[in-house]
Protein backbone atom coordinates (compact mmCIF):
# COMPACT_ATOMS: atom_id res chain seq x y z
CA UNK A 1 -8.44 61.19 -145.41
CA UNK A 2 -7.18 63.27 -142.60
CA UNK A 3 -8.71 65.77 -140.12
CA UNK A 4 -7.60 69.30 -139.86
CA UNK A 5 -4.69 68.40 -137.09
CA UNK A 6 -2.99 65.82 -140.24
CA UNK A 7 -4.10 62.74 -138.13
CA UNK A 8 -6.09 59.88 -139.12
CA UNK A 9 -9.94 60.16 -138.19
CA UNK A 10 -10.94 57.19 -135.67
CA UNK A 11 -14.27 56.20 -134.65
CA UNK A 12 -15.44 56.36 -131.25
CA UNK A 13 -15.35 53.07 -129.15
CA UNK A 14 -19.09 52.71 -128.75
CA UNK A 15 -19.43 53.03 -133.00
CA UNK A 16 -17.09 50.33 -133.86
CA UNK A 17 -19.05 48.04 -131.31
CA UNK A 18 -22.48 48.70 -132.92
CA UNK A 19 -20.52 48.22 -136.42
CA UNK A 20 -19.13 44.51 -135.04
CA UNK A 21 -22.50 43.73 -133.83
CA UNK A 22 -24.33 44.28 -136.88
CA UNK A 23 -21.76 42.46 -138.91
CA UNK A 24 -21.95 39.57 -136.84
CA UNK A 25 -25.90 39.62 -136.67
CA UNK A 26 -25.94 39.70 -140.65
CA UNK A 27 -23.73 36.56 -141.24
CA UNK A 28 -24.02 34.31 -138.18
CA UNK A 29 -23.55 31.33 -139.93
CA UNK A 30 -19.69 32.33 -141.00
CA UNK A 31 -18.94 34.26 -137.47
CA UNK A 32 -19.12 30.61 -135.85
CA UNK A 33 -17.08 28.81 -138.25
CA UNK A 34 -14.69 31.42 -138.04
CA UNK A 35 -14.87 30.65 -134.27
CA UNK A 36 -14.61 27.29 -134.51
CA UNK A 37 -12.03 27.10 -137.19
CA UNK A 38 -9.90 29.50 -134.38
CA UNK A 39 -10.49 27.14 -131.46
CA UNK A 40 -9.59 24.49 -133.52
CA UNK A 41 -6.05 26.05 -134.48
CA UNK A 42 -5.59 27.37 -130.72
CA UNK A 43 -5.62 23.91 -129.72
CA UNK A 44 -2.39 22.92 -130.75
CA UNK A 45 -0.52 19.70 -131.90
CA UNK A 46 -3.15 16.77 -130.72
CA UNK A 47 -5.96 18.59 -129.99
CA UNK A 48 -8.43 17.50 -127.92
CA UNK A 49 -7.26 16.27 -125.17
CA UNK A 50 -3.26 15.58 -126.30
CA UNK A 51 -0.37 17.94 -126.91
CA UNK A 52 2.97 18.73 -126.09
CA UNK A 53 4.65 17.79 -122.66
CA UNK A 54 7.68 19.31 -121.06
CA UNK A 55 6.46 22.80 -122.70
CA UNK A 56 8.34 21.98 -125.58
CA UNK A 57 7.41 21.89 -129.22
CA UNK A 58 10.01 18.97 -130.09
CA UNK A 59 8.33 16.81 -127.58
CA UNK A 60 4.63 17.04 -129.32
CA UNK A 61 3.37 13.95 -130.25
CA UNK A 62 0.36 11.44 -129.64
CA UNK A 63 -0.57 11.34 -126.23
CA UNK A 64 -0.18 8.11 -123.73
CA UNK A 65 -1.76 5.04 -125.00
């Protein structure tokens, strides 16, 4: 689907907000383990509190103690 000028249609910013929104409000439940499950992976090697010193990935390990 294409408009007249050949270029793909896209929705105004304020639309694809109210569109998230309403997603998120219908399955609430799975939006926060998606969240979590993110956070979780963002964390890095060790996670909590433990990762990688020096800034270097061959360094990661258990932290002191």
């Amino acid at each position: 689907m294409t408009t007249d000028n050949g270029q793909l249609p896209v929705a105004e910013p304020a639309v694809v907000r109210r569109a998230a929104l309403r997603l998120v409000r219908a399955d609430r439940r799975a939006f926060a383990v998606v969240l979590v499950v993110n956070a979780l992976a963002a964390g890095g090697p060790g996670w909590p509190g433990r990762g990688c010193s020096g800034g270097s990935w061959t360094r990661c390990g258990p932290g002191p103690g």
